[in-house]
PDB file of N, CA and C in Angstrom:
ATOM      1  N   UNK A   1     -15.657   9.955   3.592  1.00  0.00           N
ATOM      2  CA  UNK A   1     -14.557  10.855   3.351  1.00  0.00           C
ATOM      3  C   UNK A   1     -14.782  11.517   1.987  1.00  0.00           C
ATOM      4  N   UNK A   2     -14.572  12.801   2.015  1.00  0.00           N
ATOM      5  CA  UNK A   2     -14.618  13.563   0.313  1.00  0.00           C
ATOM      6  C   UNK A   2     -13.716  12.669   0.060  1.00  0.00           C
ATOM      7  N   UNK A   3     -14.057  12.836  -1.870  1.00  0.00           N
ATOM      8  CA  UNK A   3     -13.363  11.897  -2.726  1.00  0.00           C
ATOM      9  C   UNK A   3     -11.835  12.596  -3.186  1.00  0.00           C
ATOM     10  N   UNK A   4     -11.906  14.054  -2.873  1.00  0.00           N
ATOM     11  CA  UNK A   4     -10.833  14.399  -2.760  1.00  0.00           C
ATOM     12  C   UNK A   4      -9.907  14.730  -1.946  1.00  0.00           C
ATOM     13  N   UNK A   5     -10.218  14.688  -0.548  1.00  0.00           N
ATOM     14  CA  UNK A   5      -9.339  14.318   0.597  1.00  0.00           C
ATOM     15  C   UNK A   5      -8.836  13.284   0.108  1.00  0.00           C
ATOM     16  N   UNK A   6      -9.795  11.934   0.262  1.00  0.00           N
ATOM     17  CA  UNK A   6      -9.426  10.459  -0.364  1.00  0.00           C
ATOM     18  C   UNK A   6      -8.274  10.342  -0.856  1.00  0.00           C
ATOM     19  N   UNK A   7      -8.445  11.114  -2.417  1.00  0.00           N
ATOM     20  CA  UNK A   7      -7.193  10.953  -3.214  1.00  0.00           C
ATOM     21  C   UNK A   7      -5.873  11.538  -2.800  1.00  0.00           C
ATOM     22  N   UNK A   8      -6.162  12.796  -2.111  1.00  0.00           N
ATOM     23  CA  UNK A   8      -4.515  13.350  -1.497  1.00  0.00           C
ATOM     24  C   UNK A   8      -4.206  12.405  -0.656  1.00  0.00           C
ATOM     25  N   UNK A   9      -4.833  11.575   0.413  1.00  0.00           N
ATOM     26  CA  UNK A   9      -4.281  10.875   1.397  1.00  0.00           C
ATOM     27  C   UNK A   9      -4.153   9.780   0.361  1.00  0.00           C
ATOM     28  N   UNK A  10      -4.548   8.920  -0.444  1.00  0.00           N
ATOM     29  CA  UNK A  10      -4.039   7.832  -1.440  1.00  0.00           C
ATOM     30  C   UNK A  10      -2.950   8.413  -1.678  1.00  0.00           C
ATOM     31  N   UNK A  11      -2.626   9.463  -2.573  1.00  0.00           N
ATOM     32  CA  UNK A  11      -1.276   9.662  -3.095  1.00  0.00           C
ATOM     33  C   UNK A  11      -0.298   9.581  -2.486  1.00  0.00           C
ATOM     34  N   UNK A  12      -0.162  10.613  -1.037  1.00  0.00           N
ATOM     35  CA  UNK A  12       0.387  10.190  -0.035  1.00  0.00           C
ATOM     36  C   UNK A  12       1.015   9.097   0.711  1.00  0.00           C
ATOM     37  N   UNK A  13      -0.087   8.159   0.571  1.00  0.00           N
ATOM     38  CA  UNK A  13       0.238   6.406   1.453  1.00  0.00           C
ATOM     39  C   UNK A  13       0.863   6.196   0.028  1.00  0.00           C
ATOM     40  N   UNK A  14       0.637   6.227  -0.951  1.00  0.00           N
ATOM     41  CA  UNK A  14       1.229   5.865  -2.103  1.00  0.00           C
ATOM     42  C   UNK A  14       2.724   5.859  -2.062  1.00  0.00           C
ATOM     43  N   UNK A  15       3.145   7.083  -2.360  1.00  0.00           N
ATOM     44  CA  UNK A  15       4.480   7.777  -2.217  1.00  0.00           C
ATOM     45  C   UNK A  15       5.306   6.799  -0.560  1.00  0.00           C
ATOM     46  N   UNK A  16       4.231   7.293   0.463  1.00  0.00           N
ATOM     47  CA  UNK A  16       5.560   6.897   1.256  1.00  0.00           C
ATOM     48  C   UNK A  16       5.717   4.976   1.101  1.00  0.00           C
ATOM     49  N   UNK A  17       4.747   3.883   0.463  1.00  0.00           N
ATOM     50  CA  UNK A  17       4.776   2.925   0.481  1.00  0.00           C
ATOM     51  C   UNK A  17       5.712   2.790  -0.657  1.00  0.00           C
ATOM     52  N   UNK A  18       6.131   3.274  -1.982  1.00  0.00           N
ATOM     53  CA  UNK A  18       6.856   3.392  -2.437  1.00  0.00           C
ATOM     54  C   UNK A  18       8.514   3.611  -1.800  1.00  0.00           C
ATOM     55  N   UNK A  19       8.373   4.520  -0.920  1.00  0.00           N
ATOM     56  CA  UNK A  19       9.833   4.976  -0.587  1.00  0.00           C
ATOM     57  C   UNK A  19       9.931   4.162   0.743  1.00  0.00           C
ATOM     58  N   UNK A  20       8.965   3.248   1.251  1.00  0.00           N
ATOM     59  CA  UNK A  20       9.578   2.545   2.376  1.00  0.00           C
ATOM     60  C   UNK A  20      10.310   1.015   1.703  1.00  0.00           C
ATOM     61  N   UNK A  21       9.390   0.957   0.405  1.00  0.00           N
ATOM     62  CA  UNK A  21       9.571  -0.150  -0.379  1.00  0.00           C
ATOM     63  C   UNK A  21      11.041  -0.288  -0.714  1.00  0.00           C
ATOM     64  N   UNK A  22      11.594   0.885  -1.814  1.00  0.00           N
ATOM     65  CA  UNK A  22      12.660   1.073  -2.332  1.00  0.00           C
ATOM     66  C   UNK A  22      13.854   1.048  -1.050  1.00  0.00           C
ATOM     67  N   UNK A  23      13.713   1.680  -0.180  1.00  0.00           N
ATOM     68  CA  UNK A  23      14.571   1.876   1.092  1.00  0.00           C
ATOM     69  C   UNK A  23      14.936   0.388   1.402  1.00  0.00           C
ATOM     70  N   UNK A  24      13.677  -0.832   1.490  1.00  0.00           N
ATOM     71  CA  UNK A  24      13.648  -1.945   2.063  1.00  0.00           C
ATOM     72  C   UNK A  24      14.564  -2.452   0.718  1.00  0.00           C
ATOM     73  N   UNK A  25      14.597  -2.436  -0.297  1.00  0.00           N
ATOM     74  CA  UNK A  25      15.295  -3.284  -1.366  1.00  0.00           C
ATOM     75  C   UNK A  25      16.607  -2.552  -1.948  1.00  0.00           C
ATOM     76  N   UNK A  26      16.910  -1.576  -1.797  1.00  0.00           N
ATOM     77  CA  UNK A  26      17.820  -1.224  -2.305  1.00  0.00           C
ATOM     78  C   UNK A  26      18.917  -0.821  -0.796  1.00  0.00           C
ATOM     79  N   UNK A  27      18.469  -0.236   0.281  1.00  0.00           N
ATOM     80  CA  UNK A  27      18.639   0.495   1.118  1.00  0.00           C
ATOM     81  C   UNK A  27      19.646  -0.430   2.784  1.00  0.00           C
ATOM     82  N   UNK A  28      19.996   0.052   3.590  1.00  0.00           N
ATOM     83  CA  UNK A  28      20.551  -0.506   4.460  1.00  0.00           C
ATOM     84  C   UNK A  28      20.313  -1.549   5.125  1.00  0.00           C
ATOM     85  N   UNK A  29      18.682  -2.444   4.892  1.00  0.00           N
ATOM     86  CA  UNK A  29      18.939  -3.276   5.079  1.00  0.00           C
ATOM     87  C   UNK A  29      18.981  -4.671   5.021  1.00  0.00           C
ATOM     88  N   UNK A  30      19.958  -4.682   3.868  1.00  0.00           N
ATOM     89  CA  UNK A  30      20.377  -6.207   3.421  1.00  0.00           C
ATOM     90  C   UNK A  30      21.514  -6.444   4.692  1.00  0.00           C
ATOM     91  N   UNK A  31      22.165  -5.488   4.879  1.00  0.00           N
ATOM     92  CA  UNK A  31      23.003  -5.959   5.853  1.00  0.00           C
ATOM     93  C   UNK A  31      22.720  -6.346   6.970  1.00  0.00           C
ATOM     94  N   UNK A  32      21.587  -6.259   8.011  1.00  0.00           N
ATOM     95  CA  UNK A  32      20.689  -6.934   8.914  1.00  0.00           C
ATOM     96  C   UNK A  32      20.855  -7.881   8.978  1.00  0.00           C
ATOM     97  N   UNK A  33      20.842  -8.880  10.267  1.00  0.00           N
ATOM     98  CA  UNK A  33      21.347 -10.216  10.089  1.00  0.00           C
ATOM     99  C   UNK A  33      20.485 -10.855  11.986  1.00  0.00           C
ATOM    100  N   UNK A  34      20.274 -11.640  11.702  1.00  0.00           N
ATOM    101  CA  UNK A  34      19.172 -12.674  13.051  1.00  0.00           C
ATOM    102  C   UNK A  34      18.094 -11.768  13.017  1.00  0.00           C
ATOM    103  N   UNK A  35      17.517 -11.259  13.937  1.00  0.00           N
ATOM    104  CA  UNK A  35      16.140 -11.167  14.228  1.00  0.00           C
ATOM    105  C   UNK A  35      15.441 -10.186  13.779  1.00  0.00           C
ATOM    106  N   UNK A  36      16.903  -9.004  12.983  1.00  0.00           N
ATOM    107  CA  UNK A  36      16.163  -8.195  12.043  1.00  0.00           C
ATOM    108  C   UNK A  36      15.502  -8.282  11.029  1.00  0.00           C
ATOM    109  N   UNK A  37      16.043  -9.697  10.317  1.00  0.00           N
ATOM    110  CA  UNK A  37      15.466  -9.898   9.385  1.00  0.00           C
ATOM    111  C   UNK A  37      14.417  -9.847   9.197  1.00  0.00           C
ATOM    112  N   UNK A  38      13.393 -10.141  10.353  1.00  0.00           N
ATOM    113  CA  UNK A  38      12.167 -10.239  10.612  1.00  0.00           C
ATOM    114  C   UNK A  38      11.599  -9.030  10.457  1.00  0.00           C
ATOM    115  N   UNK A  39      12.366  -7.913  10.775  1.00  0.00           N
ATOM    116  CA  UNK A  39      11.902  -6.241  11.002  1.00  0.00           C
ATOM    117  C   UNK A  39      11.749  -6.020   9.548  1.00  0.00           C
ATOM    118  N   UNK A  40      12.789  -6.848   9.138  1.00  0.00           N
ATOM    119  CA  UNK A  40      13.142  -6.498   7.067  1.00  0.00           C
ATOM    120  C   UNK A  40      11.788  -6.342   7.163  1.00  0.00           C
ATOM    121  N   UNK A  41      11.375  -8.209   6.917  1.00  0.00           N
ATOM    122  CA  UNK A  41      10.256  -8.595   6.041  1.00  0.00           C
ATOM    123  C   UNK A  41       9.122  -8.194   6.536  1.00  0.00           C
ATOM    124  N   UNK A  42       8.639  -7.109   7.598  1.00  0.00           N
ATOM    125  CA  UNK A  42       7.568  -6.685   8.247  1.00  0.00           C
ATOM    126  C   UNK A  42       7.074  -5.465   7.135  1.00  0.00           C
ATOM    127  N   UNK A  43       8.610  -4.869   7.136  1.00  0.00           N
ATOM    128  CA  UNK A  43       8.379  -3.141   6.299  1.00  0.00           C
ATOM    129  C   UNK A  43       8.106  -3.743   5.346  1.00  0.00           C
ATOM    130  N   UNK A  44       8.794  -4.720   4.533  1.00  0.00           N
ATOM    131  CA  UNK A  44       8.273  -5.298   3.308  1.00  0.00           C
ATOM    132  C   UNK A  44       6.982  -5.203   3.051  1.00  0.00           C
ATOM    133  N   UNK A  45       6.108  -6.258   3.965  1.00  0.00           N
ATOM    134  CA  UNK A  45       4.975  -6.470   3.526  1.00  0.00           C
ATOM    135  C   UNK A  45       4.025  -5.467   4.608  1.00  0.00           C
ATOM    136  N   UNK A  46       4.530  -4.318   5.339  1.00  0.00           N
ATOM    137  CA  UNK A  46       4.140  -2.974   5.596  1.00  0.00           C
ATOM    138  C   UNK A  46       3.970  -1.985   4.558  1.00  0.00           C
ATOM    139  N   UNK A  47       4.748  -2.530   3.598  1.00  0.00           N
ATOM    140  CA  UNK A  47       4.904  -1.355   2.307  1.00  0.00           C
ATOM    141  C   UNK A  47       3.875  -1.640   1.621  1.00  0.00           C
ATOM    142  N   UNK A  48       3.835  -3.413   1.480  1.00  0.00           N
ATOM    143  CA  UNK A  48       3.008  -3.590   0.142  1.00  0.00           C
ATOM    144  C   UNK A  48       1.260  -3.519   0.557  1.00  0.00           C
ATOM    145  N   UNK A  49       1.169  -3.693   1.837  1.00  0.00           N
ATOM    146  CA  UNK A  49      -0.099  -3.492   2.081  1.00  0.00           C
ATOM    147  C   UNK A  49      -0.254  -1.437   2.280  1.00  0.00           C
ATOM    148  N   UNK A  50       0.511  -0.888   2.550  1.00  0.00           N
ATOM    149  CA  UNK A  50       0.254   0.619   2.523  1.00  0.00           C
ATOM    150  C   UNK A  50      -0.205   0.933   0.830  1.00  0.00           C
ATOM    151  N   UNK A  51       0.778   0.285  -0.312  1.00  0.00           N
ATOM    152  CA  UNK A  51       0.633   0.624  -1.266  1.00  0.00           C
ATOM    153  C   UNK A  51      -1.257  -0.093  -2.139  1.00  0.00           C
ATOM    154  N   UNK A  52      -1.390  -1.208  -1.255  1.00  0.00           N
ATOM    155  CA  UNK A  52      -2.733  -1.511  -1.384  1.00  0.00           C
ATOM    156  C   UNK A  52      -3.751  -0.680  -0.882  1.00  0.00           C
ATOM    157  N   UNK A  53      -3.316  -0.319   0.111  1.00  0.00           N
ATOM    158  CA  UNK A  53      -4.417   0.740   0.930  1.00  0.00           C
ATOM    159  C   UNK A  53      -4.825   2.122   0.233  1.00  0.00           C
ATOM    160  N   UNK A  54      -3.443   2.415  -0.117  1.00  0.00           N
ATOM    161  CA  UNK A  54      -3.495   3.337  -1.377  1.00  0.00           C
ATOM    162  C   UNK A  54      -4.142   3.483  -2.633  1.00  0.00           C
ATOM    163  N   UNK A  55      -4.458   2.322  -3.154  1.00  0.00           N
ATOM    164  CA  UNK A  55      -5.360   2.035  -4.363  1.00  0.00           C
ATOM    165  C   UNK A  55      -6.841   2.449  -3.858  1.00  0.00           C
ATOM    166  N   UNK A  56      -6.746   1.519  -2.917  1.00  0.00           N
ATOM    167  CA  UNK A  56      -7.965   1.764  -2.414  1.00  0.00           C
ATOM    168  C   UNK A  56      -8.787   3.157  -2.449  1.00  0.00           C
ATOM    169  N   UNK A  57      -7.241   4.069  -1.377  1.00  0.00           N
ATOM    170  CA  UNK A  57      -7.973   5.532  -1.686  1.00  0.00           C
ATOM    171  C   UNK A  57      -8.432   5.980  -2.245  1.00  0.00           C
ATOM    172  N   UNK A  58      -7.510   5.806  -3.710  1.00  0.00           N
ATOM    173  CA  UNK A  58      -7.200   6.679  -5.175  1.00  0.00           C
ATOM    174  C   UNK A  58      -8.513   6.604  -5.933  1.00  0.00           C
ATOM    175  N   UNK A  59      -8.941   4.949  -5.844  1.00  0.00           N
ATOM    176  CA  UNK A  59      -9.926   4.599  -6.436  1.00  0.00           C
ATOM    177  C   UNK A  59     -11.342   4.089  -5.683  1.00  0.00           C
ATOM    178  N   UNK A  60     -11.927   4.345  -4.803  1.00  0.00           N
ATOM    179  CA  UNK A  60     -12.818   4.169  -4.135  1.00  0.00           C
ATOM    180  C   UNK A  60     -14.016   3.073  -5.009  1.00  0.00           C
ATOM    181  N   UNK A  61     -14.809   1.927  -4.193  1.00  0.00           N
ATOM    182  CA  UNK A  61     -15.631   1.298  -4.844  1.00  0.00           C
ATOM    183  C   UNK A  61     -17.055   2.427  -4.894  1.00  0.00           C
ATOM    184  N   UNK A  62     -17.608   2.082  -5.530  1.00  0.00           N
ATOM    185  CA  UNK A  62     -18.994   3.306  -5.663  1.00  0.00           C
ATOM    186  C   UNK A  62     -19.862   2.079  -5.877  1.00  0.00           C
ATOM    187  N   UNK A  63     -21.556   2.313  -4.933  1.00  0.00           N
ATOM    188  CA  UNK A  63     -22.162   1.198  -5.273  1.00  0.00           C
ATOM    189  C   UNK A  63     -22.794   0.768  -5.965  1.00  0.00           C
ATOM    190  N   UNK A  64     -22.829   1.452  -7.768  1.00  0.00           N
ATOM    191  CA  UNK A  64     -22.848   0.952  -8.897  1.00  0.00           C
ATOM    192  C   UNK A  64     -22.128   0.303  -9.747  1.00  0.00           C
ATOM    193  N   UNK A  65     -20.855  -0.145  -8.399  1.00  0.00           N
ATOM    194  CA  UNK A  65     -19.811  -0.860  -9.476  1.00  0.00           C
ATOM    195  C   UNK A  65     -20.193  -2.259  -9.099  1.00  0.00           C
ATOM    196  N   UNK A  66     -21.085  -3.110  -8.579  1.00  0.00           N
ATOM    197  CA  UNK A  66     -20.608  -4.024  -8.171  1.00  0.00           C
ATOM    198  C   UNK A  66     -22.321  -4.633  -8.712  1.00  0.00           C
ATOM    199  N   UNK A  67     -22.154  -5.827  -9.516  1.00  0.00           N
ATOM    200  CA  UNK A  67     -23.521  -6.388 -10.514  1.00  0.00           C
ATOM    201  C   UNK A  67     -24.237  -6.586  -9.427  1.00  0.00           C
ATOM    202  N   UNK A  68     -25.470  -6.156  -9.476  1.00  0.00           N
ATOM    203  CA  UNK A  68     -26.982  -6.838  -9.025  1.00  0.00           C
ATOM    204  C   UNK A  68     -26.932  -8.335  -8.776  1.00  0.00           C
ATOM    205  N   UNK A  69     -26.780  -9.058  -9.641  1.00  0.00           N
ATOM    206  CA  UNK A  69     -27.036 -10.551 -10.210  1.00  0.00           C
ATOM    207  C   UNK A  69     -25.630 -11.016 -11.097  1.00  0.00           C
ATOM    208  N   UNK A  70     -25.209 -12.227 -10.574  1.00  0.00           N
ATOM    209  CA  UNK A  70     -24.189 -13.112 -11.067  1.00  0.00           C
ATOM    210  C   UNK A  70     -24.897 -13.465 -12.528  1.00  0.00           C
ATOM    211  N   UNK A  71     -23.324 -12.874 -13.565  1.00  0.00           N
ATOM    212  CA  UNK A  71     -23.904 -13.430 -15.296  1.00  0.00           C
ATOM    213  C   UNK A  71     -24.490 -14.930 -15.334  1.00  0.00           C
ATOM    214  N   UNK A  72     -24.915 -15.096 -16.061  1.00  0.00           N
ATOM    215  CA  UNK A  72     -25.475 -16.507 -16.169  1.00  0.00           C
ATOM    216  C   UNK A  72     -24.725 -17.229 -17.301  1.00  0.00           C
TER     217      UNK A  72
END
């Protein structure tokens, strides 16, 4: 993927993992109650892995980042 597609779609997953986040903690549903709860804690950790995925984008590994040989 260009490195700058990359980053618009990072920013993107960024933003909406942010606003699914905030929605989930501040937002309608604390009031949820039996089996939603479960739906809660899905977006929850739907958010926090979008917002990981996002790093990912933003910052791509390149394969001079990663040592040849373990320091001694």
């Amino acid at each position: 993927m260009h490195p700058r597609l990359s980053r618009i779609t990072g920013m993107v997953t960024l933003l909406l993992g942010f606003a699914v986040a905030f929605w989930v903690v501040f937002g309608r549903p604390h009031y949820w109650e039996g089996d939603m709860v479960w739906l809660r804690r899905g977006l929850a950790l739907g958010a926090l892995g979008a917002i990981s995925l996002a790093a990912r984008l933003i910052f791509p590994a390149a394969k001079g980042d990663a040592p040849d040989e373990a320091p001694e």
